[in-house]
Protein backbone atom coordinates (compact mmCIF):
# COMPACT_ATOMS: atom_id res chain seq x y z
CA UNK A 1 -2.77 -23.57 -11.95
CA UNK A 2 -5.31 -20.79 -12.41
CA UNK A 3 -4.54 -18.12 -14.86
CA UNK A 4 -4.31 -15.25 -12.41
CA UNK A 5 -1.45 -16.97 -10.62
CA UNK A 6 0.52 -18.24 -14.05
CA UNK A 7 0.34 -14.25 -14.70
CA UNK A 8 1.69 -13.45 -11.46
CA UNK A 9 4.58 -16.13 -11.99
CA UNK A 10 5.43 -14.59 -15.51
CA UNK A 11 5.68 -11.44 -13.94
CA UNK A 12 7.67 -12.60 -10.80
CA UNK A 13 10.33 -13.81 -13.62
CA UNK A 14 10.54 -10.98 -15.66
CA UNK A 15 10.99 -8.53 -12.68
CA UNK A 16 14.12 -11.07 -11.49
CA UNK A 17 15.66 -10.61 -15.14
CA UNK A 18 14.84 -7.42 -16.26
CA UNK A 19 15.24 -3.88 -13.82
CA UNK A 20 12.19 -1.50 -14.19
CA UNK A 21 12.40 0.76 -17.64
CA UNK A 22 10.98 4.30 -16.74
CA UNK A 23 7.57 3.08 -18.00
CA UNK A 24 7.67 0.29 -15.42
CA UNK A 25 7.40 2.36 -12.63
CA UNK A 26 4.87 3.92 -10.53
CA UNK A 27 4.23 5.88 -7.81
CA UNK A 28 1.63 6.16 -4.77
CA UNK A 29 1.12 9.00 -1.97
CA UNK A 30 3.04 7.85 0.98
CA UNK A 31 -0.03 9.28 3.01
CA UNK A 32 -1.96 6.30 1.33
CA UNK A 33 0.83 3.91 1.81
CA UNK A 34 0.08 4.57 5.31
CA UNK A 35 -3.38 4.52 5.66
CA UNK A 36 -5.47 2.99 2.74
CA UNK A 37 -8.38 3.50 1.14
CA UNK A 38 -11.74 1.05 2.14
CA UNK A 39 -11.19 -2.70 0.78
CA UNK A 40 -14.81 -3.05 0.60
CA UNK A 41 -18.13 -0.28 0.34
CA UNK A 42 -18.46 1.46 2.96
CA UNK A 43 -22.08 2.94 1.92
CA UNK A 44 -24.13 5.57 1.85
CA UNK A 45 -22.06 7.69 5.00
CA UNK A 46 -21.06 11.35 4.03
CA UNK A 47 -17.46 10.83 5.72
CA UNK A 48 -15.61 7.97 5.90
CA UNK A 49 -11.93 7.97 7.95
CA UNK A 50 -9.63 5.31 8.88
CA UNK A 51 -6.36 6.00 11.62
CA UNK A 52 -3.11 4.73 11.92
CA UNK A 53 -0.97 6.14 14.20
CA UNK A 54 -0.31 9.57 13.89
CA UNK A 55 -2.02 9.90 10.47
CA UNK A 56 -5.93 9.83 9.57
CA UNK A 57 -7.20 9.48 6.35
CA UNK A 58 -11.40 10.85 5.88
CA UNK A 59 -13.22 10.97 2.56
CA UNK A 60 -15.71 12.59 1.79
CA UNK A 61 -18.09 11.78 -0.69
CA UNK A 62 -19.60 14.05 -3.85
CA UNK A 63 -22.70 14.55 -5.40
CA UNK A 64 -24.09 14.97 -8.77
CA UNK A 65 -26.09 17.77 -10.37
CA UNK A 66 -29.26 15.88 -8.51
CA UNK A 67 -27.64 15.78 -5.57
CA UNK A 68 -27.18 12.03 -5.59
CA UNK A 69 -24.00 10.74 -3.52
CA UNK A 70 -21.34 9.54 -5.33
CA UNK A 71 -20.76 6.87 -3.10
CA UNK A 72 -16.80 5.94 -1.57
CA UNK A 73 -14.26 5.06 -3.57
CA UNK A 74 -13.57 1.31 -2.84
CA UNK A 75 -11.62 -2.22 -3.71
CA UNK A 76 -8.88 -2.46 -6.68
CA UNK A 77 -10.06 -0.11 -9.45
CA UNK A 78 -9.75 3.15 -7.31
CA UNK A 79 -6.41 1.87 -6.03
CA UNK A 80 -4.90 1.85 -9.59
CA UNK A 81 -6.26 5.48 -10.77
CA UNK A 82 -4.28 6.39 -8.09
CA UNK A 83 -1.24 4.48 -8.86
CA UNK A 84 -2.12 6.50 -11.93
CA UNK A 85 -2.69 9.25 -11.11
CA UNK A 86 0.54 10.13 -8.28
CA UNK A 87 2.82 8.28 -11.53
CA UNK A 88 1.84 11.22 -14.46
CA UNK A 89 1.46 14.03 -12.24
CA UNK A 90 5.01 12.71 -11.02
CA UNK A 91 6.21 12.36 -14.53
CA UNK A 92 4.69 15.59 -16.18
CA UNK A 93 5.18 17.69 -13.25
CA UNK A 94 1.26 18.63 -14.46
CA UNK A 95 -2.12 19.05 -12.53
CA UNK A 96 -3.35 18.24 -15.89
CA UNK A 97 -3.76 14.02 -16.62
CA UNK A 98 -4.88 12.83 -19.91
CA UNK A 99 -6.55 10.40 -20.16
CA UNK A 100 -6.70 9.30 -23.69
CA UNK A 101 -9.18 10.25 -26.42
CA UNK A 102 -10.14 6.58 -25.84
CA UNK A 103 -11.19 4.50 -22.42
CA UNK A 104 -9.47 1.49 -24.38
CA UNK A 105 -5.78 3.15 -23.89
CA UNK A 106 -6.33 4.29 -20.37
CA UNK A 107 -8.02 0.93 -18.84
CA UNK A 108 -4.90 -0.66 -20.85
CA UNK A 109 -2.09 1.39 -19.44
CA UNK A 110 -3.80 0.12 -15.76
CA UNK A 111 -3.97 -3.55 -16.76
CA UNK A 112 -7.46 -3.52 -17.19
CA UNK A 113 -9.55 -5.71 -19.50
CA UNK A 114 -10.85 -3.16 -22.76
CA UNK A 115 -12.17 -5.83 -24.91
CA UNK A 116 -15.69 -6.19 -23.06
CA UNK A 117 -17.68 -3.65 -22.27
CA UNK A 118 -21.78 -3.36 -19.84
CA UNK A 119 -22.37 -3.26 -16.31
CA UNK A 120 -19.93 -6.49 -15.31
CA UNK A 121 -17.15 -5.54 -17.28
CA UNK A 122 -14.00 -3.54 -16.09
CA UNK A 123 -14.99 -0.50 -18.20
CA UNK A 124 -18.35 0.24 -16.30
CA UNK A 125 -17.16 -0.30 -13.09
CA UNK A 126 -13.73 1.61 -13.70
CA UNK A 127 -16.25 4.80 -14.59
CA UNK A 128 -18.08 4.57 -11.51
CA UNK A 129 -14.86 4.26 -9.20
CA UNK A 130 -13.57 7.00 -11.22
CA UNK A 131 -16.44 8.96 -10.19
CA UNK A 132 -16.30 8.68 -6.99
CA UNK A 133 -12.88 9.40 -6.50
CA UNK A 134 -12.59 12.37 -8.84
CA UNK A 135 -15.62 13.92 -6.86
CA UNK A 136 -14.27 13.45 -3.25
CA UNK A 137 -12.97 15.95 -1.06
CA UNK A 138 -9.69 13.55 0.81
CA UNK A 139 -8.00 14.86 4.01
CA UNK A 140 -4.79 13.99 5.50
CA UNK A 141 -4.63 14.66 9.14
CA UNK A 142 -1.28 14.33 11.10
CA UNK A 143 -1.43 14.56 14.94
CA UNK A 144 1.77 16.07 16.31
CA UNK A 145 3.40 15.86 19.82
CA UNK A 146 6.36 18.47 21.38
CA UNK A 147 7.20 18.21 24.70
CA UNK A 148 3.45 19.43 26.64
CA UNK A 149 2.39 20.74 23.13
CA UNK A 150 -0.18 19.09 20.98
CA UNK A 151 -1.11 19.77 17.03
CA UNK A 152 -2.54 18.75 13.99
CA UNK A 153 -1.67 19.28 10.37
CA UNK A 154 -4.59 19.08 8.17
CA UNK A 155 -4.94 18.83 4.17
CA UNK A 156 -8.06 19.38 3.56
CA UNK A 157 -8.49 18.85 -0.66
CA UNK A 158 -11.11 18.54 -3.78
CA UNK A 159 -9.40 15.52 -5.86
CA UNK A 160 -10.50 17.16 -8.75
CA UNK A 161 -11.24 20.79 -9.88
CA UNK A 162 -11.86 20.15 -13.33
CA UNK A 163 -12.86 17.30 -15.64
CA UNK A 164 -13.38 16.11 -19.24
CA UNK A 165 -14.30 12.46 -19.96
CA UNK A 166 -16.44 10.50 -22.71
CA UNK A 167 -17.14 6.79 -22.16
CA UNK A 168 -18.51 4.10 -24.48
CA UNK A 169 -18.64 0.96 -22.20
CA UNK A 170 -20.45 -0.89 -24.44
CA UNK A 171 -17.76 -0.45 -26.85
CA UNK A 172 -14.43 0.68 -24.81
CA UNK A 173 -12.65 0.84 -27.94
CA UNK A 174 -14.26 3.46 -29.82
CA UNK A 175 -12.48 6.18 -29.88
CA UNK A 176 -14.24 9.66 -29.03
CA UNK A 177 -13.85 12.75 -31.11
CA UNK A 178 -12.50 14.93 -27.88
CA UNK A 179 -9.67 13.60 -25.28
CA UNK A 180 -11.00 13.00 -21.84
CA UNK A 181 -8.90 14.72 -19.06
CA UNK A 182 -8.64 15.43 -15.51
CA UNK A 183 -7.59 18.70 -13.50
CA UNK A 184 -6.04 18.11 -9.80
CA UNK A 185 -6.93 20.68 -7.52
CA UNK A 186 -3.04 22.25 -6.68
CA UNK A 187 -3.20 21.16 -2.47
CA UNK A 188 -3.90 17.61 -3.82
CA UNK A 189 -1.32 17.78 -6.22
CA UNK A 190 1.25 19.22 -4.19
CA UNK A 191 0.43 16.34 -1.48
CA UNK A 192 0.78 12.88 -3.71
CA UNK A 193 3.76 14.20 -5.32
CA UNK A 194 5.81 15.57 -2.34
CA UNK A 195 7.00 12.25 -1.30
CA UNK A 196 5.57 9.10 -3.46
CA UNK A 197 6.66 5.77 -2.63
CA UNK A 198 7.86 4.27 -6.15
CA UNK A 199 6.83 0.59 -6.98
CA UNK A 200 7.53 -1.73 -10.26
CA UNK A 201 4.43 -1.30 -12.24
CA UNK A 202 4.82 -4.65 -13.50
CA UNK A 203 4.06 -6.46 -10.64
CA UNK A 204 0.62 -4.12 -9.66
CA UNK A 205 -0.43 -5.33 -13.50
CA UNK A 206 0.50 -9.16 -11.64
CA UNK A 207 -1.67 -8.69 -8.47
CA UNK A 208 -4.38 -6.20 -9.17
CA UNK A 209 -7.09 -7.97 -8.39
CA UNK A 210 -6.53 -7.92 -4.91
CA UNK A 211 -6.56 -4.32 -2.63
CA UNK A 212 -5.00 -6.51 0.19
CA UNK A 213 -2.30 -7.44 -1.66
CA UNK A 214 -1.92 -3.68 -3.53
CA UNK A 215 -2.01 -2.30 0.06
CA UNK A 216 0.84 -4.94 1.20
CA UNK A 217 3.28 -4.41 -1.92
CA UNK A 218 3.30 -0.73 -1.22
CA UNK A 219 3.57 -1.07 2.35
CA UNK A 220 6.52 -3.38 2.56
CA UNK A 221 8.83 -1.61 -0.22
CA UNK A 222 8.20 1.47 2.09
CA UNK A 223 8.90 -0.63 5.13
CA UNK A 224 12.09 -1.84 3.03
CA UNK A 225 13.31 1.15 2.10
CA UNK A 226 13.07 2.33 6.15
CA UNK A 227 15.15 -1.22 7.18
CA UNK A 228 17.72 -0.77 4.46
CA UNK A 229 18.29 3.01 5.47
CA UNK A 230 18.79 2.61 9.05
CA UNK A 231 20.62 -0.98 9.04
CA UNK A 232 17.34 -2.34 11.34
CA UNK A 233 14.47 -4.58 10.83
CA UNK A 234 10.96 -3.30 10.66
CA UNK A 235 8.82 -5.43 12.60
CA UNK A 236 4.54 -4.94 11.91
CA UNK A 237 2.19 -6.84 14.40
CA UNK A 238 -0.94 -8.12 13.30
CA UNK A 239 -3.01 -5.35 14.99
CA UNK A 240 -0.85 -2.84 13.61
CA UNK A 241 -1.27 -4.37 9.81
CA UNK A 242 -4.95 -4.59 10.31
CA UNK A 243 -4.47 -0.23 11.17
CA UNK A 244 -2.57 0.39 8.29
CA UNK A 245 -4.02 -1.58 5.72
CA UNK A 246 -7.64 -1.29 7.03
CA UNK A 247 -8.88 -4.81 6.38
CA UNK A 248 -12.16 -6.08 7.89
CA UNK A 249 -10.54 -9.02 9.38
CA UNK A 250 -11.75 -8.78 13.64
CA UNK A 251 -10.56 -12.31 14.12
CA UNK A 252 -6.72 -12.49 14.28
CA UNK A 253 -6.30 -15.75 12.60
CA UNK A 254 -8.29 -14.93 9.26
CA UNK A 255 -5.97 -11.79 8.98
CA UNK A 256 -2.99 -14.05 9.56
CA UNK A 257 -4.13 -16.35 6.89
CA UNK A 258 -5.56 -13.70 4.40
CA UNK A 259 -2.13 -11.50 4.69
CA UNK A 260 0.10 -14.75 4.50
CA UNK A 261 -1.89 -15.14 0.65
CA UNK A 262 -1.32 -11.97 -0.12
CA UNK A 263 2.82 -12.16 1.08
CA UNK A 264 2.63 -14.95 -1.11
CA UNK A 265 1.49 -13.06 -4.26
CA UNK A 266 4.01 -10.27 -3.60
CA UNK A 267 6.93 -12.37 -2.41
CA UNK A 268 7.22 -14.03 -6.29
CA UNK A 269 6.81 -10.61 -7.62
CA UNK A 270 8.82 -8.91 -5.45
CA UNK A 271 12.53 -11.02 -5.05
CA UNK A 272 14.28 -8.15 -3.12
CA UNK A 273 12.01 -8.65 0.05
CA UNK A 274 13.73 -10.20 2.44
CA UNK A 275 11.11 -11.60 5.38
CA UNK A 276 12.21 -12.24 9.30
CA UNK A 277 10.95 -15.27 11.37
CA UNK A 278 9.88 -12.98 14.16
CA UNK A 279 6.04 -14.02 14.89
CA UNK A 280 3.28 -12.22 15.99
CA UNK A 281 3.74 -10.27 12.86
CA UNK A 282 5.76 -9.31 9.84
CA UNK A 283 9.53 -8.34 10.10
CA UNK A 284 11.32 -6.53 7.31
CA UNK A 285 14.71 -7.28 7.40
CA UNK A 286 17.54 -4.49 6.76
CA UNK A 287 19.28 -6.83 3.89
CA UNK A 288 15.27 -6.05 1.72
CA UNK A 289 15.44 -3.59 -0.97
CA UNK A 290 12.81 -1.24 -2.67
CA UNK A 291 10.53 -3.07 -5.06
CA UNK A 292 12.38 -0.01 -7.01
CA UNK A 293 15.37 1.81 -6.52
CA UNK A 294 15.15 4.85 -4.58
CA UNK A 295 17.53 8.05 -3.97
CA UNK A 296 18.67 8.75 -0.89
CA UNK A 297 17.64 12.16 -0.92
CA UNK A 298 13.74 11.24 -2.63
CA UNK A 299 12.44 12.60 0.22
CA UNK A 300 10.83 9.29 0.97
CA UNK A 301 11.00 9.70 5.82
């Protein structure tokens, strides 16, 4: 058995025995539960977008004091700084994050490795991710319909006005004489926390590795929460899947196969998720619960 899936077992048991503490849960933008950030680089393009349905999500990228891009925010590590970001600014009710006054207990509190540091290990790439989200400008773009009349709603939003942070990545442990920090801009802050999709924190520690399966987990405890409200099953096809989760997968039988992995992963972490036979896709049945419990009234549509 390799190690990554022994972890994800441990977890899957703990999360059947134990409900989720306060510090075991999280909470992501229902705007990126819905449309998800790139799986894979996207390159050197000022704007990237991706569309599903209704909703369109464009980044785009920053520049440093040389006026070198940034880059896109891609793959797992970006993924989890958000996680990370939606759960404090949820829990301090702040546009102020800190971060730690070292990398160690921030890369920790994500599940990250903080024992090794240079360019392969989880500390330099987690600095460069960083970087390129805190510097993007993110939009949220909502199409609306009423009767002959056609709309949009647009949040247009820096990530980050304001930012603090030291790094050793040779030596992620060493702690730095100043605490590094992070300033949302107020629209963005205002938009992750109006409606955030919680999820057991536990379990993203189990399957971080993969932005598929990140993606998925979110998706189907929203999709879960939906089925349980109304007393209906949710039903995804495979071309819708491939819109919200925005996987590179053209051919429909490699998305089949590389979603059914990733169901697999979540379905031992996530005991509550109660899967249809329905085919051509995935159906959420009503009897499937939230990965974590949600309110009624959350505000969660």
């Amino acid at each position: 058995m390799k190690k990554q899936d022994s972890k994800i077992i441990e977890a899957g048991t703990a999360i059947a025995l134990e409900e989720p503490t306060d510090q075991d849960k999280a909470f992501l933008a229902r705007q990126l539960v819905q449309t998800t950030l790139p799986h894979s680089d996207p390159g050197n393009v000022p704007v990237w977008s991706r569309k599903n349905g209704n909703l369109t999500l464009t980044i785009q990228q920053g520049y440093d004091e040389n006026g070198e891009p940034y880059g896109h925010p891609f793959g797992t590590l970006p993924r989890l700084v958000m996680y990370w970001m939606t759960t404090e600014a949820v829990r301090t009710k702040s546009k102020r994050l800190e971060l730690g006054d070292s990398l160690a207990g921030f890369m920790e509190e994500l599940g990250l490795d903080s024992r090794h540091g240079g360019k392969r290990s989880d500390a330099y790439r987690l600095k460069e991710q960083m970087n390129r989200l805190f510097e993007a400008t993110i939009s949220f773009t909502a199409s609306m319909q009423e009767g002959f009349s056609e709309g949009i709603d647009r949040k247009r939003m820096v990530v980050a006005e304001d930012k603090v942070i030291w790094w050793n990545t040779k030596n992620p442990r060493q702690r730095a004489i100043w605490s590094s920090y992070v300033v949302l801009s107020d629209r963005f802050h205002e938009a992750i926390t109006a409606n955030p999709v919680p999820v057991d924190l536990r379990a993203l520690r189990a399957i971080k590795r993969s932005p598929l399966a990140l993606d998925l987990y979110s998706l189907m405890t929203y999709q879960s929460f939906q089925a349980n409200l109304y007393g209906e099953s949710r039903f995804m096809s495979w071309r819708q899947l491939q819109k919200a989760l925005g996987t590179s997968y053209t051919d429909t039988a490699n998305l089949r196969k590389a979603i059914h992995d990733a169901m697999k992963k979540i379905q031992t972490v996530y005991n509550d998720l109660a899967i249809g036979s329905r085919e051509g896709g995935i159906e959420v049945l009503p009897e499937s619960l939230p990965s974590v419990a949600i309110r009624r009234n959350a505000g969660i549509l």
